[in-house]
Protein backbone atom coordinates (compact mmCIF):
# COMPACT_ATOMS: atom_id res chain seq x y z
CA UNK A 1 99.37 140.10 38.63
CA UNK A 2 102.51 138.74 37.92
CA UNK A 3 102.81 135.49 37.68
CA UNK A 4 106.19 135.10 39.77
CA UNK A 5 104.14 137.32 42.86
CA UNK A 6 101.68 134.33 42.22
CA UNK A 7 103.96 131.81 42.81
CA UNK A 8 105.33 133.73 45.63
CA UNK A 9 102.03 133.54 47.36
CA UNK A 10 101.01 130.61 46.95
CA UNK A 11 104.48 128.89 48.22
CA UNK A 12 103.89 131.11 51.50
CA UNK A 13 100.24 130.11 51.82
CA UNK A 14 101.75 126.33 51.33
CA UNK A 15 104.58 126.58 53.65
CA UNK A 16 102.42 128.05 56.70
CA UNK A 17 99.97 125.43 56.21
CA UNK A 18 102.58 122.96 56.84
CA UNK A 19 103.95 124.71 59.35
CA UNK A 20 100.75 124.86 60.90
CA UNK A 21 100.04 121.05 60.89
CA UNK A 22 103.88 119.92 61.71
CA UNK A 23 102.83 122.62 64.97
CA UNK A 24 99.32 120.75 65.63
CA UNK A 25 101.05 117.11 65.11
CA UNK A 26 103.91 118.00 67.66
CA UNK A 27 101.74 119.49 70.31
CA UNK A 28 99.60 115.82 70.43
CA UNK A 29 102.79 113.70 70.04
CA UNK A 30 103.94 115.72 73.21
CA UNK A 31 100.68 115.56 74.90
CA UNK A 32 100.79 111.67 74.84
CA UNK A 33 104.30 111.11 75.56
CA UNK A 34 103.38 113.37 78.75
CA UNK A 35 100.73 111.41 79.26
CA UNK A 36 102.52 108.11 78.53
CA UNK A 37 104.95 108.96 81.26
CA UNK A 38 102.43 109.95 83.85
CA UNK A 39 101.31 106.69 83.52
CA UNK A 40 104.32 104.34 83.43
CA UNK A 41 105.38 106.39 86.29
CA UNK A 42 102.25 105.66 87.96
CA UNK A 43 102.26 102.10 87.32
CA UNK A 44 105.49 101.77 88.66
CA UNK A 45 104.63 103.09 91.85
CA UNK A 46 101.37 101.35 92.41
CA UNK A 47 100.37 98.58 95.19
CA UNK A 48 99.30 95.23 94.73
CA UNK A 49 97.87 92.93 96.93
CA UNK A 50 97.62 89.58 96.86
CA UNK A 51 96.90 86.66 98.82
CA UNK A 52 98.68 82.92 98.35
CA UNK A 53 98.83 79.62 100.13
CA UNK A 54 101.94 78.52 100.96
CA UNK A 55 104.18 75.59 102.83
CA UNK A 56 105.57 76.52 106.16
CA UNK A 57 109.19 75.71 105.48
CA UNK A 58 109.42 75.22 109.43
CA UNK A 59 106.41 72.73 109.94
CA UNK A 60 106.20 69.87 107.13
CA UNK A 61 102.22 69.74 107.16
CA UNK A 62 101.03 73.27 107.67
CA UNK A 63 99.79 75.00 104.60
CA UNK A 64 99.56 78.99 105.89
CA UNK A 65 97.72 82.02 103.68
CA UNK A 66 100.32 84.89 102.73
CA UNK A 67 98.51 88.37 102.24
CA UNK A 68 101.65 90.58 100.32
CA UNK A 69 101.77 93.89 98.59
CA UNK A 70 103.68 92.79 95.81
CA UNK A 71 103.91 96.23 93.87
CA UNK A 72 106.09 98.71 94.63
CA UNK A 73 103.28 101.56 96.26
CA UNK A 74 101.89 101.90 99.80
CA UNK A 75 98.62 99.71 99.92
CA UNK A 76 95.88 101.57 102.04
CA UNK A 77 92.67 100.03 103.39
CA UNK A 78 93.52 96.78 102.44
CA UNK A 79 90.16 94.66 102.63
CA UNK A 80 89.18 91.50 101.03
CA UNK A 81 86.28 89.64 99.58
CA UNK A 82 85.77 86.02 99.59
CA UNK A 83 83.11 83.95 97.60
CA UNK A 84 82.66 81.40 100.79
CA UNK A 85 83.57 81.36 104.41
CA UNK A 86 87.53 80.86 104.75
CA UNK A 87 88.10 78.37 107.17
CA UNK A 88 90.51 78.32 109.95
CA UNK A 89 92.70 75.44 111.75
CA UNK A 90 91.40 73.39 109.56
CA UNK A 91 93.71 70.16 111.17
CA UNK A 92 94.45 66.81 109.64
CA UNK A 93 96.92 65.43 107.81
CA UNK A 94 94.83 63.32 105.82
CA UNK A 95 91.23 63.61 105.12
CA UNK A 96 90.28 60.46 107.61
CA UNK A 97 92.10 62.57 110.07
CA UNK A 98 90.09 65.81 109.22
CA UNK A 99 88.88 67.73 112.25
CA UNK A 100 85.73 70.17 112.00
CA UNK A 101 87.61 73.61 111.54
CA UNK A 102 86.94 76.78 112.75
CA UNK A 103 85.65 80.14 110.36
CA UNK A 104 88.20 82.99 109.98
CA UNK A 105 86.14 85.87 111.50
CA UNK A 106 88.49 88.24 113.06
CA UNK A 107 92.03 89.13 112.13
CA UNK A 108 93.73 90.79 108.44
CA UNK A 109 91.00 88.89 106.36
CA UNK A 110 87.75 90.17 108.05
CA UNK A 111 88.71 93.71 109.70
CA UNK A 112 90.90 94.59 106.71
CA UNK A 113 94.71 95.93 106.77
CA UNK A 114 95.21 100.13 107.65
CA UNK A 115 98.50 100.01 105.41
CA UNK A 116 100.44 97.46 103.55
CA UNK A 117 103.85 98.77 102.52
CA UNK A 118 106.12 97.25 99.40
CA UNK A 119 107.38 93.79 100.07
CA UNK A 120 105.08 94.01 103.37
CA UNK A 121 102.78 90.51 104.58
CA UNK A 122 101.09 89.11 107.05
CA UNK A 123 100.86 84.86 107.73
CA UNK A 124 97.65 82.68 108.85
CA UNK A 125 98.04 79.43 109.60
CA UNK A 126 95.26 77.71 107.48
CA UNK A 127 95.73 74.25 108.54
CA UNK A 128 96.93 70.77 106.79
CA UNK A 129 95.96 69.14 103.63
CA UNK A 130 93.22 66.43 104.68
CA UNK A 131 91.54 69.34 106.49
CA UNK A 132 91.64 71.91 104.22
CA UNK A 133 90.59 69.33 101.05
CA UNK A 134 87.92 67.88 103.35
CA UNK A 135 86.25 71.26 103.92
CA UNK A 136 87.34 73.20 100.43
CA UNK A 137 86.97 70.23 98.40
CA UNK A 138 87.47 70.28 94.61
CA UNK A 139 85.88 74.28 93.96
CA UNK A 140 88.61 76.87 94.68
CA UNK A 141 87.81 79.72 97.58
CA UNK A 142 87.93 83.35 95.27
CA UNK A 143 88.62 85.84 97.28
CA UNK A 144 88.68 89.59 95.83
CA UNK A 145 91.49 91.84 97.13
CA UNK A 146 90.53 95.76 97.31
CA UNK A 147 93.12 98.41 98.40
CA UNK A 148 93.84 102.14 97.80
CA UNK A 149 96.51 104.23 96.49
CA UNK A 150 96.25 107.72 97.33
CA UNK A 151 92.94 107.89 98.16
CA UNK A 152 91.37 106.01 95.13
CA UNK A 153 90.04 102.41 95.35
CA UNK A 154 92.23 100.03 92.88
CA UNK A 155 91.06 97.52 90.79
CA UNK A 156 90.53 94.31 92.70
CA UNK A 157 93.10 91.17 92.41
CA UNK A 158 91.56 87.96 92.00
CA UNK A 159 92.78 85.15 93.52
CA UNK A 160 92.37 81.32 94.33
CA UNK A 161 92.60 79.93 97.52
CA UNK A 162 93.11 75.81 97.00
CA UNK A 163 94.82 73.06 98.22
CA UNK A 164 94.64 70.83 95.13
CA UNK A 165 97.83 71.48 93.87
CA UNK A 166 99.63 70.11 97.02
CA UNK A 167 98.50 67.03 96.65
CA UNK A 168 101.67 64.49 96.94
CA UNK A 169 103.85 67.53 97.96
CA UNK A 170 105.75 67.89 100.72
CA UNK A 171 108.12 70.59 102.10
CA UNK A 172 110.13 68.45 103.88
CA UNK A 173 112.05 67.33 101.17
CA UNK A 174 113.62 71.02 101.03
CA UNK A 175 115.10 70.70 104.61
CA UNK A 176 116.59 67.92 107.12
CA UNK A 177 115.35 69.74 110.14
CA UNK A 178 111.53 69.73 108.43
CA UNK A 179 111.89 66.08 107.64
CA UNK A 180 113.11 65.35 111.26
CA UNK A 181 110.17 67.47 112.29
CA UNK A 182 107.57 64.87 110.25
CA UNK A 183 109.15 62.06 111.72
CA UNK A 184 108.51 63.06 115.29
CA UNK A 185 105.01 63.93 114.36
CA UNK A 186 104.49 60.14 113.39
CA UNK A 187 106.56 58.76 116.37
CA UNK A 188 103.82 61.27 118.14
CA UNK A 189 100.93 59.52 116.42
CA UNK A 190 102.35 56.05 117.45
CA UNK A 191 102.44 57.00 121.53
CA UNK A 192 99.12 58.03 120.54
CA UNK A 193 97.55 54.96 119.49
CA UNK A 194 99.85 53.53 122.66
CA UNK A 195 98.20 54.91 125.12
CA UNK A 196 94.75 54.49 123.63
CA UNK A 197 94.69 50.64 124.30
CA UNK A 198 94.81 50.05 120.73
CA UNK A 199 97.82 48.64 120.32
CA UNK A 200 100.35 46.70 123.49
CA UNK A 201 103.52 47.93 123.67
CA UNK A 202 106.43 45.10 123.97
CA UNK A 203 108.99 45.23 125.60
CA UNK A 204 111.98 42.15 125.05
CA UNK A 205 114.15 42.01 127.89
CA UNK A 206 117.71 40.72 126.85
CA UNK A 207 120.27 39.47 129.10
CA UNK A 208 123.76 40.48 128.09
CA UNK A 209 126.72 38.02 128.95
């Protein structure tokens, strides 16, 4: 055979073998850019839900429990799971002042959340520091937060419910009409102890001339 023919054949044989690998290497690059895209696409359009405690800016003392869907998706069957009972009310601004609070067992917490759309929340008023550290004390509540997008259960958020961190804070400091709002509640304390007999109230008369 001649040797050029040879040559001939063996270039062809060559060139449709890289052909044929440049065709096999293109069709997975595209496969997992397609598949890259599904799921940046997904993930951008996913829920999340989480659950915070929070100041109320209005109310100086009140620490409250935010439930949000922080991701951009429609959150369905929202439900949670906590390691311990949550309390509720727990009242008292220090821990001498603690009163014996109540357990969450109805509401967004216990019977779950239908829907929870982006941005979407719902408040509970938890109660005030001394009660909360009184009954909580130094181990953080974990609560697991479950939804569903689409149909299919997500992957659960974990989060810490603690009231630690606010030790020595206070919202007031943020806004005059909160701080006027903590003074009252000690002039309210005062009248209190007033009218308890444990302290006489005095009362100077002064003549003016």
């Amino acid at each position: 055979m001649d040797p050029n023919t040879i040559s001939s054949l063996e270039f062809t044989g060559w060139s449709s073998w890289v052909t044929a690998t440049a065709t096999v290497v293109l069709s997975i690059l595209t496969f997992v850019y397609v598949w890259l895209t599904r799921r940046i696409l997904g993930a951008q359009s996913s829920p999340c839900v989480i659950i915070s405690v929070v100041h109320d800016d209005t109310r100086p003392t009140i620490l409250q429990l935010v439930i949000r869907n922080i991701g951009t998706g429609l959150a369905h069957d929202v439900t949670f799971e906590p390691s311990r009972p949550i309390p509720f009310h727990a009242w008292g601004i220090t821990i001498d002042e603690a009163k014996e609070p109540k357990i969450i067992n109805h509401g967004p917490l216990v019977d779950g959340i239908p829907a929870l759309g982006p941005g979407e929340e719902r408040r509970i008023d938890w109660g005030q520091y001394g009660g909360l550290s009184k009954y909580i004390g130094e181990e953080p509540i974990i609560v697991k937060c479950y939804c569903k997008k689409n149909g299919k259960l997500m992957p659960p958020k974990i989060c810490k419910l603690e009231v630690k961190s606010f030790q020595g804070t206070d919202a007031s400091e943020r806004d005059p009409g909160v701080k006027s709002a903590r003074e009252l509640e000690k002039i309210a304390r005062e009248l209190n102890l007033l009218g308890s007999g444990f302290h006489k109230l005095k009362v100077d008369l002064v003549e003016h001339k």
